[in-house]
PDB file of N, CA and C in Angstrom:
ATOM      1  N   UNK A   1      14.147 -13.283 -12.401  1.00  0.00           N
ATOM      2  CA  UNK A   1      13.035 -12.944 -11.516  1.00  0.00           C
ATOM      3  C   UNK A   1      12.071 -14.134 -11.464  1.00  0.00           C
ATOM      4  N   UNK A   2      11.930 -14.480 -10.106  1.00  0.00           N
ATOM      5  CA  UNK A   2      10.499 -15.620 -10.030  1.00  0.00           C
ATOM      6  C   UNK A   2       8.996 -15.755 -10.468  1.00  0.00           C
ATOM      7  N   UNK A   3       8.427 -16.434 -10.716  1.00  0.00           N
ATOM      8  CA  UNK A   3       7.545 -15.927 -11.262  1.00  0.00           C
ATOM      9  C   UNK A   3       6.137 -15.621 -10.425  1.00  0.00           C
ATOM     10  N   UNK A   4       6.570 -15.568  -9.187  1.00  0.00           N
ATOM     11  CA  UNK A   4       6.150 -14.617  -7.965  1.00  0.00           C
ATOM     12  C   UNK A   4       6.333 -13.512  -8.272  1.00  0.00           C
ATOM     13  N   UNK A   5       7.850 -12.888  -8.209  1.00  0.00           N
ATOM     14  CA  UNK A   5       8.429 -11.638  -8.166  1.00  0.00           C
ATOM     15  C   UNK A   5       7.728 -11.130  -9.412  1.00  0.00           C
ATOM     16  N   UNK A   6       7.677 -12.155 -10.526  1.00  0.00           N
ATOM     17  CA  UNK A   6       7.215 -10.724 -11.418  1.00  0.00           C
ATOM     18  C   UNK A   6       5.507 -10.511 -11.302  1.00  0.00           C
ATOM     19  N   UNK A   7       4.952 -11.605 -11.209  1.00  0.00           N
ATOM     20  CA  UNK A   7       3.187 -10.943 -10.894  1.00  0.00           C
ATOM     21  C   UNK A   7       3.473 -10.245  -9.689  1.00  0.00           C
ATOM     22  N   UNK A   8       3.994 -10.001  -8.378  1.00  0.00           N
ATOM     23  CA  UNK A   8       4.266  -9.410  -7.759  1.00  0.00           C
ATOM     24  C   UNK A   8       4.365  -7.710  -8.372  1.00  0.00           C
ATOM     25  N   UNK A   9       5.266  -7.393  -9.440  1.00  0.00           N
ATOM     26  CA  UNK A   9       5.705  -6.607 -10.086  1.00  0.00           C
ATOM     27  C   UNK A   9       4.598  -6.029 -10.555  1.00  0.00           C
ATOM     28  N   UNK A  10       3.855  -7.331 -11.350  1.00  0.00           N
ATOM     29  CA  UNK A  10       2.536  -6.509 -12.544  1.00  0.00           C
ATOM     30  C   UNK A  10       1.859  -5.615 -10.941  1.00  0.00           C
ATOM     31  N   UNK A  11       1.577  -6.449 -10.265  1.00  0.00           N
ATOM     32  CA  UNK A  11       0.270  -6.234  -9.129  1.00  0.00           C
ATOM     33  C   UNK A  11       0.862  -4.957  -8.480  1.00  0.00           C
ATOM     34  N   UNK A  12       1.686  -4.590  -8.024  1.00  0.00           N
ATOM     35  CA  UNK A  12       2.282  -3.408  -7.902  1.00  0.00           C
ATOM     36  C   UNK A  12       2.402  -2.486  -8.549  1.00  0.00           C
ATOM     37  N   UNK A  13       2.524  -2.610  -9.672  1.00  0.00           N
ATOM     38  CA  UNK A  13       2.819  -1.229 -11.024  1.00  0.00           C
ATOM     39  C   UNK A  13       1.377  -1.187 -11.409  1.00  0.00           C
ATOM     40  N   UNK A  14       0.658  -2.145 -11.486  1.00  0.00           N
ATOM     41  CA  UNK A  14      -1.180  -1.706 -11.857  1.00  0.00           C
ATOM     42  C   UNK A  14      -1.313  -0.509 -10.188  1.00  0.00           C
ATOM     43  N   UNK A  15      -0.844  -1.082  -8.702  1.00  0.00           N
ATOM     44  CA  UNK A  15      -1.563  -0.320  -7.513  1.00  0.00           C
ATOM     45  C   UNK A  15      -1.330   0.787  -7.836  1.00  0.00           C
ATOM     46  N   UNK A  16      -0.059   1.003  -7.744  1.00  0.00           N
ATOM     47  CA  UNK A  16       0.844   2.153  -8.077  1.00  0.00           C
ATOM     48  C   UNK A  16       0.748   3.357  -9.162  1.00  0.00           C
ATOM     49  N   UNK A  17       1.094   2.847 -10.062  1.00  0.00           N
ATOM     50  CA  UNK A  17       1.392   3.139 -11.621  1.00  0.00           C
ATOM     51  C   UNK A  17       0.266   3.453 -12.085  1.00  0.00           C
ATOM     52  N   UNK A  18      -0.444   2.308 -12.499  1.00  0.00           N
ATOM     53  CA  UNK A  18      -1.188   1.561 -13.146  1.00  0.00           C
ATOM     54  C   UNK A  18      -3.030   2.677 -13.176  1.00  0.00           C
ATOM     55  N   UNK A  19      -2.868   3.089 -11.532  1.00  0.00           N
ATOM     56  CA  UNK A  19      -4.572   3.352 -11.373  1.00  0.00           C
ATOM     57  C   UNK A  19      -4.169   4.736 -10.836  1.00  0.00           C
ATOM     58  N   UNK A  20      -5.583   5.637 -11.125  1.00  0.00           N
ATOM     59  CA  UNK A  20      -5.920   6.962 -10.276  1.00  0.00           C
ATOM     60  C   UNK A  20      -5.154   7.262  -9.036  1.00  0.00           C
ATOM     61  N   UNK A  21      -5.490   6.314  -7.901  1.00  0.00           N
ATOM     62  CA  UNK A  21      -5.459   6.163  -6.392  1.00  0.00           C
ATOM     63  C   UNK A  21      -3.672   5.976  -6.266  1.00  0.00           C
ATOM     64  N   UNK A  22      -2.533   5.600  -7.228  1.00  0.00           N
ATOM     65  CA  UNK A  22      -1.675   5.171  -7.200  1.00  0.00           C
ATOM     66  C   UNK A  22      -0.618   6.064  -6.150  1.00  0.00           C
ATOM     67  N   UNK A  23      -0.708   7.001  -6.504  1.00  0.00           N
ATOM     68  CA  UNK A  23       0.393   7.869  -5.464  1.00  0.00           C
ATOM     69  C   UNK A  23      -0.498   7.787  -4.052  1.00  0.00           C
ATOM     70  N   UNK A  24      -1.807   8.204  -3.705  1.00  0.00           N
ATOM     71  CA  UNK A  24      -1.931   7.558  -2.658  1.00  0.00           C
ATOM     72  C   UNK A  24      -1.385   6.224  -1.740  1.00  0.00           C
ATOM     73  N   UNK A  25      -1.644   5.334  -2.419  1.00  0.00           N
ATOM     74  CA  UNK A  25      -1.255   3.697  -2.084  1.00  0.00           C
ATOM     75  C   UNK A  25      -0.158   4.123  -1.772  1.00  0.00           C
ATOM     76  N   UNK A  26       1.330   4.503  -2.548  1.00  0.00           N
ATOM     77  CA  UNK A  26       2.496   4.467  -2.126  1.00  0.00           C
ATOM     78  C   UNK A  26       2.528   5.116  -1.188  1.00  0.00           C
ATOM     79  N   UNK A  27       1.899   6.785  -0.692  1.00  0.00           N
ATOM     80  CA  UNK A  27       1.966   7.077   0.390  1.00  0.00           C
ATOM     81  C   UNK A  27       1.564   5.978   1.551  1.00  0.00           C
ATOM     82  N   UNK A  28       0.570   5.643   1.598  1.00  0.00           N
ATOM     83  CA  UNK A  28       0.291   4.634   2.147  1.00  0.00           C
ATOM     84  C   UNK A  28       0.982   4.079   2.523  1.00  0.00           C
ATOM     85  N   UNK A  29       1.589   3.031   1.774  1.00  0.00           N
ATOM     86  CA  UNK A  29       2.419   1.889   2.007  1.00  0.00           C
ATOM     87  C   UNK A  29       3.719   2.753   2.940  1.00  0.00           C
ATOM     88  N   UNK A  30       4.326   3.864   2.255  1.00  0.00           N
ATOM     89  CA  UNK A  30       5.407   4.540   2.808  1.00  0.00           C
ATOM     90  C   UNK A  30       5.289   4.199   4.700  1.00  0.00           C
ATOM     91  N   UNK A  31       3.790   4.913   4.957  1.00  0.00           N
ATOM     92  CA  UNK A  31       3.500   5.087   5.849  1.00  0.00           C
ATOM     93  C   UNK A  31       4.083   3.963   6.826  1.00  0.00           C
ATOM     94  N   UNK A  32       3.516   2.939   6.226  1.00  0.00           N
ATOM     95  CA  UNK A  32       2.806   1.606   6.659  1.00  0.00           C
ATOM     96  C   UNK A  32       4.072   0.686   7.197  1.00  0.00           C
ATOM     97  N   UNK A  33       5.430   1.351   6.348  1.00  0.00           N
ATOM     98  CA  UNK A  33       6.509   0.730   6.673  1.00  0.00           C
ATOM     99  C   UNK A  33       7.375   1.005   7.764  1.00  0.00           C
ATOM    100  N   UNK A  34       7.161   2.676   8.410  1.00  0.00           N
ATOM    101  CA  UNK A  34       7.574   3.445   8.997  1.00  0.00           C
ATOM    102  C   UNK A  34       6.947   2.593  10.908  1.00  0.00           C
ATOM    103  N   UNK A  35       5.787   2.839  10.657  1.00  0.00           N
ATOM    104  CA  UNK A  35       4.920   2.075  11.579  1.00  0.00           C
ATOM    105  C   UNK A  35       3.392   1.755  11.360  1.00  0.00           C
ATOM    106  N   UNK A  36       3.027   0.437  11.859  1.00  0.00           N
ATOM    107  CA  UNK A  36       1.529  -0.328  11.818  1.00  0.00           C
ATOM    108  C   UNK A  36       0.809   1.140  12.286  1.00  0.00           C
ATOM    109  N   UNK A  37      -0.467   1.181  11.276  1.00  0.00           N
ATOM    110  CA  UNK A  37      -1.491   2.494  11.949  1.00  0.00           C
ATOM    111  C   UNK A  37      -2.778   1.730  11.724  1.00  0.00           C
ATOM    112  N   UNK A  38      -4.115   2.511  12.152  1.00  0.00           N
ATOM    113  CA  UNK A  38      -5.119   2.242  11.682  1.00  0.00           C
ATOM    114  C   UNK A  38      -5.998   3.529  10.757  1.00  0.00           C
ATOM    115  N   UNK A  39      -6.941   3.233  10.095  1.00  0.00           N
ATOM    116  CA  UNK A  39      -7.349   3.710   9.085  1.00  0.00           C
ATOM    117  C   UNK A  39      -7.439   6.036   9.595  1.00  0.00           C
ATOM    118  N   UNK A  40      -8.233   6.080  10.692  1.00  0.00           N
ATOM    119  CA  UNK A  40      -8.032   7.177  11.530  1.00  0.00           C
ATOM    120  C   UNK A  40      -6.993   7.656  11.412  1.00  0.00           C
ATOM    121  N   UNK A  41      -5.527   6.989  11.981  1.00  0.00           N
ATOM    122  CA  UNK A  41      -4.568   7.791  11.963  1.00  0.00           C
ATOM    123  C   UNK A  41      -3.799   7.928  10.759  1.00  0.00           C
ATOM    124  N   UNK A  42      -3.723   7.049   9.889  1.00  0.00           N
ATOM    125  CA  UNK A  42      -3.545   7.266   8.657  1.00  0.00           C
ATOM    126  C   UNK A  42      -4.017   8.296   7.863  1.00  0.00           C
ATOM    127  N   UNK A  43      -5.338   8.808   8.103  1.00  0.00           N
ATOM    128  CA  UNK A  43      -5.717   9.755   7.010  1.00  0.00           C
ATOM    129  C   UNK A  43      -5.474  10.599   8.108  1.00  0.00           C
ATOM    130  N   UNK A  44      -5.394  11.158   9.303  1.00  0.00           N
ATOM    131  CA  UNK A  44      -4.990  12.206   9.767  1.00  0.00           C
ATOM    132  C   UNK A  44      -3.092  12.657   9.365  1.00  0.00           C
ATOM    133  N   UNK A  45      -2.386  11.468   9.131  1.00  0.00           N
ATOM    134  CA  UNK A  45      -1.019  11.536   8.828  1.00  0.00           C
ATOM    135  C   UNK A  45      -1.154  12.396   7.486  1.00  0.00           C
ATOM    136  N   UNK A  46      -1.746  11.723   6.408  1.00  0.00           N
ATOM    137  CA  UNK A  46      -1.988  12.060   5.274  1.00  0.00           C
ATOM    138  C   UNK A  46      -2.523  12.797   4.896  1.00  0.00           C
ATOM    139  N   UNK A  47      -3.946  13.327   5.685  1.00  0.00           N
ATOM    140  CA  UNK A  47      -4.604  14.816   5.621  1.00  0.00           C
ATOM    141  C   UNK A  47      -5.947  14.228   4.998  1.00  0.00           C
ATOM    142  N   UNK A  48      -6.554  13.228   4.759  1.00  0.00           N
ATOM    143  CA  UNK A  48      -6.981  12.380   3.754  1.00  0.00           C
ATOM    144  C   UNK A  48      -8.431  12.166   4.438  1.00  0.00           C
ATOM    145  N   UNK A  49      -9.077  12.464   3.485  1.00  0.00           N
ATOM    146  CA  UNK A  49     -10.545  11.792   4.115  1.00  0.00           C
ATOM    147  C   UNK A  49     -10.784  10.546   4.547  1.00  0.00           C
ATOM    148  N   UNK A  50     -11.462  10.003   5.437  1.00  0.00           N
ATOM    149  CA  UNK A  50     -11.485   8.807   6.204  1.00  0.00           C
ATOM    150  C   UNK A  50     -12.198   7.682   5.461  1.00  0.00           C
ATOM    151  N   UNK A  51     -13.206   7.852   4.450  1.00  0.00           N
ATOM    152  CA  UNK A  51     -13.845   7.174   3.397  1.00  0.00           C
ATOM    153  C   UNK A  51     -12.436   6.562   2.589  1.00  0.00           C
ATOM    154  N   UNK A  52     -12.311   7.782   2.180  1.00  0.00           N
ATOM    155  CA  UNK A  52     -11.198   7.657   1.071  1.00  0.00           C
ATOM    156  C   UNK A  52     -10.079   6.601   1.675  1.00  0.00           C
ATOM    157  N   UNK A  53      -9.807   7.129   2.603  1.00  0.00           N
ATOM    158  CA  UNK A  53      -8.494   6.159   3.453  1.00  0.00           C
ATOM    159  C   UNK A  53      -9.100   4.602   3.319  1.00  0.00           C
ATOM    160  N   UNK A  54     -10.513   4.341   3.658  1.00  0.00           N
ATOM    161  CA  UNK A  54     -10.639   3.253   4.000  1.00  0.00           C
ATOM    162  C   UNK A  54     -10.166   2.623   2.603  1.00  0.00           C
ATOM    163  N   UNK A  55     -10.842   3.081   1.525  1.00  0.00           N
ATOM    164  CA  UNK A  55     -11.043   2.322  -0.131  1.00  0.00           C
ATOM    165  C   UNK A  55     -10.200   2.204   0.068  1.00  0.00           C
ATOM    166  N   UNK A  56      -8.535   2.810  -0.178  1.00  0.00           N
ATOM    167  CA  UNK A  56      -7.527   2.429  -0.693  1.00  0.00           C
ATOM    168  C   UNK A  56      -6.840   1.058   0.333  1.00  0.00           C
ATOM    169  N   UNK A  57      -6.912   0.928   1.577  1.00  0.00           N
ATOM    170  CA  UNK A  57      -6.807   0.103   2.326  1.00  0.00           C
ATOM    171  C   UNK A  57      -7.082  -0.782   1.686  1.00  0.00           C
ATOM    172  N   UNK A  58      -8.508  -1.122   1.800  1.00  0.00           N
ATOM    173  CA  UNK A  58      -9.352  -2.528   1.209  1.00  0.00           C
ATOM    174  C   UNK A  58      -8.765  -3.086  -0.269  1.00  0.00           C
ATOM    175  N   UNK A  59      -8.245  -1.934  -0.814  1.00  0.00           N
ATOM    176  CA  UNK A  59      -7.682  -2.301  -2.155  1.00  0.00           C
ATOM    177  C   UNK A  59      -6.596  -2.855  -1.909  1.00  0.00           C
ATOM    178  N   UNK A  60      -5.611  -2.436  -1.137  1.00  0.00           N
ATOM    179  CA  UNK A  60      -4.551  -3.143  -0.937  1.00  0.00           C
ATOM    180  C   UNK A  60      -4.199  -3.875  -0.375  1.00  0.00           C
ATOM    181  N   UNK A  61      -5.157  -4.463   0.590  1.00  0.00           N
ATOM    182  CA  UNK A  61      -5.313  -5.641   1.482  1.00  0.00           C
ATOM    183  C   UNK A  61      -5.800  -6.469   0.374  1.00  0.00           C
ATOM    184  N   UNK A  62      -6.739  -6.416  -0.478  1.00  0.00           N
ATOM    185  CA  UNK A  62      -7.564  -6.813  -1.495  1.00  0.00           C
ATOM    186  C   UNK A  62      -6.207  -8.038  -2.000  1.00  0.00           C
ATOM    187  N   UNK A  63      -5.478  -6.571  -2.689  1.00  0.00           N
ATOM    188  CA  UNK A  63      -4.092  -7.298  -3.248  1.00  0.00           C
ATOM    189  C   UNK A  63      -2.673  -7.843  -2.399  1.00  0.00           C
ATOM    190  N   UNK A  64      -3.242  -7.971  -1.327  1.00  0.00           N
ATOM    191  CA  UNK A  64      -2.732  -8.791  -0.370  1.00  0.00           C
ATOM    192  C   UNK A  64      -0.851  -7.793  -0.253  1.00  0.00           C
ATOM    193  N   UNK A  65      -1.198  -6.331  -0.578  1.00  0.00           N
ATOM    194  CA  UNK A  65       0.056  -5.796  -0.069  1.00  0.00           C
ATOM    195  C   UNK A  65      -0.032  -4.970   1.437  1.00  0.00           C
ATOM    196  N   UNK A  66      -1.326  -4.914   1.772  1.00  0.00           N
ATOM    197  CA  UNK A  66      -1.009  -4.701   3.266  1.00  0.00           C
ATOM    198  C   UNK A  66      -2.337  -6.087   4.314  1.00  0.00           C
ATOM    199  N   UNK A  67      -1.826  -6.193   5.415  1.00  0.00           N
ATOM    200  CA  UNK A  67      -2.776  -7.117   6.160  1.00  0.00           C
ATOM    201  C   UNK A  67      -3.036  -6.412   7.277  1.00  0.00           C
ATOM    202  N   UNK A  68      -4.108  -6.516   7.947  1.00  0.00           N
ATOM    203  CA  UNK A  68      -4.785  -6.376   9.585  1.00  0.00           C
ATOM    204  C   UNK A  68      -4.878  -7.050  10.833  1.00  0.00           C
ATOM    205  N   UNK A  69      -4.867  -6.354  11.365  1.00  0.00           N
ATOM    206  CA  UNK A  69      -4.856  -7.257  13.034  1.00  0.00           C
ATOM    207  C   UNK A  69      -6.389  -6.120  13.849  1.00  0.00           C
ATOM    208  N   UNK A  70      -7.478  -6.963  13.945  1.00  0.00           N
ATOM    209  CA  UNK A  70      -8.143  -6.444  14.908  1.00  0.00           C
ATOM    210  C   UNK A  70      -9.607  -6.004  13.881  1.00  0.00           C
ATOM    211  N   UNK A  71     -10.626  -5.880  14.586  1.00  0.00           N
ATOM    212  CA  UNK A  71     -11.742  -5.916  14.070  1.00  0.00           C
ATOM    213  C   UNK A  71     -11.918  -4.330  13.100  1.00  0.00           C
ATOM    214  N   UNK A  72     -12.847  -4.113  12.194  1.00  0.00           N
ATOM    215  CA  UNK A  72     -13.041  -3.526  11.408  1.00  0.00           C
ATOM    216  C   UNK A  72     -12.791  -2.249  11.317  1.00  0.00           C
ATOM    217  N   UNK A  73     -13.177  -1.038  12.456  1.00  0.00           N
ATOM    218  CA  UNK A  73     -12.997   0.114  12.563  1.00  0.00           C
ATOM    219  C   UNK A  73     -11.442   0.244  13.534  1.00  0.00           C
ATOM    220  N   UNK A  74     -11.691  -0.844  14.613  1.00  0.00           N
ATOM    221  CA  UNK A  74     -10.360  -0.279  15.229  1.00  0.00           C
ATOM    222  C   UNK A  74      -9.051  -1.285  14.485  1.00  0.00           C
ATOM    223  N   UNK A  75      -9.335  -1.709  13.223  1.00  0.00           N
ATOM    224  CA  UNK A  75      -7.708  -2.585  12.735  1.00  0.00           C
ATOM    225  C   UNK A  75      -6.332  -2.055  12.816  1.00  0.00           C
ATOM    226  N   UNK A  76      -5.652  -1.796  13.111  1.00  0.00           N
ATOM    227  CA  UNK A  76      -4.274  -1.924  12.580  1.00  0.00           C
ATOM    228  C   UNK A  76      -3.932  -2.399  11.442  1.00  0.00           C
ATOM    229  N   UNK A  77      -3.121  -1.757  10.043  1.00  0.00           N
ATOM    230  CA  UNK A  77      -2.828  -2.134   9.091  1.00  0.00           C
ATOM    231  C   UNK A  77      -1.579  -2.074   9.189  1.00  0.00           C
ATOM    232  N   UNK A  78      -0.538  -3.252   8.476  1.00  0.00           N
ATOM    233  CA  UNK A  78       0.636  -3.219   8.469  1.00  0.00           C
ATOM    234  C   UNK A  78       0.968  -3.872   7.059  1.00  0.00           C
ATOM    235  N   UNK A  79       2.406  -3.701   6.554  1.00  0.00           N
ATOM    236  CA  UNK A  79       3.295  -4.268   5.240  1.00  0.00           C
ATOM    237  C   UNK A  79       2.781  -5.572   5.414  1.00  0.00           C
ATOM    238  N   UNK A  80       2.461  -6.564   4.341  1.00  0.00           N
ATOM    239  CA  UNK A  80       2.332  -7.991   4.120  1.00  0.00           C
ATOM    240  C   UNK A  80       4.004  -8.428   4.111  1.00  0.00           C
ATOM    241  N   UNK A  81       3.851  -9.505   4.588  1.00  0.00           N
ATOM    242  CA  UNK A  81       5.160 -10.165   4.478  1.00  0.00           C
ATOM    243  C   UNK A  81       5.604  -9.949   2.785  1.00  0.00           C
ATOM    244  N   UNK A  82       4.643 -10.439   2.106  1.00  0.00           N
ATOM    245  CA  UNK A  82       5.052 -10.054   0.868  1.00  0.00           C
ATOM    246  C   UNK A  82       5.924  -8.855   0.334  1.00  0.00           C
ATOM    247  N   UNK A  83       5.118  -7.736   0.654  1.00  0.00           N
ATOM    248  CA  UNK A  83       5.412  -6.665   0.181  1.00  0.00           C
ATOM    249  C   UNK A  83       6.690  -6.196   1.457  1.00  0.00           C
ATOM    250  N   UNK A  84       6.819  -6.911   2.044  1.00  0.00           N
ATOM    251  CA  UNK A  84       8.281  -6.690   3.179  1.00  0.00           C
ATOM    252  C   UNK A  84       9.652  -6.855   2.252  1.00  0.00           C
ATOM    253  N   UNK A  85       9.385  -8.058   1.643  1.00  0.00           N
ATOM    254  CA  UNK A  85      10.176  -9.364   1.159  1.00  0.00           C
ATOM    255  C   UNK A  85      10.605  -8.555   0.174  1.00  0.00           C
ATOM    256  N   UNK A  86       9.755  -7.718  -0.510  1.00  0.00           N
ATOM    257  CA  UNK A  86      10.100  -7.179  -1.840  1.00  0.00           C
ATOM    258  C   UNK A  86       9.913  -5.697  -2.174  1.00  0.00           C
ATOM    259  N   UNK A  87      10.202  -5.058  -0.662  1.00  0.00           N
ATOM    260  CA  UNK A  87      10.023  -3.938  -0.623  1.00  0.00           C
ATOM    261  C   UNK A  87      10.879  -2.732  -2.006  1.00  0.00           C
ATOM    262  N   UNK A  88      11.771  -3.433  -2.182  1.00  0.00           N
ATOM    263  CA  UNK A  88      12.653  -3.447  -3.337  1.00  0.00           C
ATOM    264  C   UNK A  88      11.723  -2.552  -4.538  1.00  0.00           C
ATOM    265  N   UNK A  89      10.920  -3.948  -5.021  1.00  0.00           N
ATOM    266  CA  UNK A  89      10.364  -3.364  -5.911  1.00  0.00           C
ATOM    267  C   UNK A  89       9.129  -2.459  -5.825  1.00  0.00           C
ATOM    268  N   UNK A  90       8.915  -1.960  -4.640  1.00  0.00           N
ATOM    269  CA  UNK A  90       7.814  -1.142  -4.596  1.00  0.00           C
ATOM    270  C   UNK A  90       8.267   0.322  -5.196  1.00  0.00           C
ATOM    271  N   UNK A  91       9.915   0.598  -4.042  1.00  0.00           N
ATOM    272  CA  UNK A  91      10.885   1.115  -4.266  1.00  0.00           C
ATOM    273  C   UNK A  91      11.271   1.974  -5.730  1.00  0.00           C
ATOM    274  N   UNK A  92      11.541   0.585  -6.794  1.00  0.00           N
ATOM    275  CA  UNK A  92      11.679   1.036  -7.974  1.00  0.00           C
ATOM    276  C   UNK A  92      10.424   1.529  -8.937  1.00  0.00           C
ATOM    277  N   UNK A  93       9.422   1.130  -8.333  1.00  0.00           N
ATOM    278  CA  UNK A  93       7.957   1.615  -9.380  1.00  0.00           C
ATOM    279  C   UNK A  93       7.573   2.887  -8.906  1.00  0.00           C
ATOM    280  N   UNK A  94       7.638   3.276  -7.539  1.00  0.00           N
ATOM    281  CA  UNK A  94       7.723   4.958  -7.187  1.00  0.00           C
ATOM    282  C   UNK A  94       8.900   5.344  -7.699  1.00  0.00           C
ATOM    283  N   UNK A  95      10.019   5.053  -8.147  1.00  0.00           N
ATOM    284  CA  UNK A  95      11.058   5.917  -8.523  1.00  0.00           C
ATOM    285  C   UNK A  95      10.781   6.528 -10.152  1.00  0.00           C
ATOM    286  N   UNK A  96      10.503   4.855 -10.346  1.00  0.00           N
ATOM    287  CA  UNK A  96       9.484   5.748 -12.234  1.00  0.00           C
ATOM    288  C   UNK A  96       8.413   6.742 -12.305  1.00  0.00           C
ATOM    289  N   UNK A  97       7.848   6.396 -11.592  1.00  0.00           N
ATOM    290  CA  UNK A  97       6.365   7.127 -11.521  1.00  0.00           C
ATOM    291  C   UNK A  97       7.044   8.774 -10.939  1.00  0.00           C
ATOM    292  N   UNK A  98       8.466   8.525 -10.553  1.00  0.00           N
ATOM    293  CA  UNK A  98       8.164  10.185  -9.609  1.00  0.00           C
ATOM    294  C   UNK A  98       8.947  10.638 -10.778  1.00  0.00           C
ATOM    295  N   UNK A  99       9.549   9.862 -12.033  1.00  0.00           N
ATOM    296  CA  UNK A  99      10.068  10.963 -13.156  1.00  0.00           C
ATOM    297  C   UNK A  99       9.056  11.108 -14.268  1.00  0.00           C
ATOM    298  N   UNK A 100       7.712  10.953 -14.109  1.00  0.00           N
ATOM    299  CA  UNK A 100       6.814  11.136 -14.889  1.00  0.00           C
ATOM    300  C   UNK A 100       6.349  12.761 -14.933  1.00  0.00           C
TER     301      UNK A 100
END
């Protein structure tokens, strides 16, 4: 494993795993892979308060696993190339977390 792939790894299993918000994020991300949304339709997908939707966004843009196109309220969020590249391991850290 590169030593991309594995801070890649830590930075994922802390989003994920790691914090409170974690099964959110993966929903999230799930989402995110399916098709680009913005923060609105996301928490209407999810059922999710719109505050709430935003934090976890910012967190994961933060950690550079999702990016935006378009100004603040109306953005579009989509998969980072990153987290495209290595969708893999997002993959395997929800598979642990769902035999917990």
């Amino acid at each position: 494993m590169s030593v991309n792939a594995r801070s890649l790894k830590y930075v994922l299993g802390w989003l994920i795993a790691g914090t409170r918000g974690g099964l959110t994020r993966a929903k999230i991300i799930d989402a995110l892979k399916e098709t680009p949304q913005n923060a609105n339709q996301l928490a209407s997908l999810l059922k999710m308060d719109y505050k709430t939707m935003r934090h976890h966004l910012e967190v994961l843009e933060k950690n550079r696993m999702v990016t935006s196109v378009g100004d603040r309220y109306g953005a579009t969020y989509f998969l980072s190339q990153t987290l495209e590249d290595n969708y893999g391991l997002f993959e395997e850290i929800v598979k642990k977390i769902g035999k917990k």
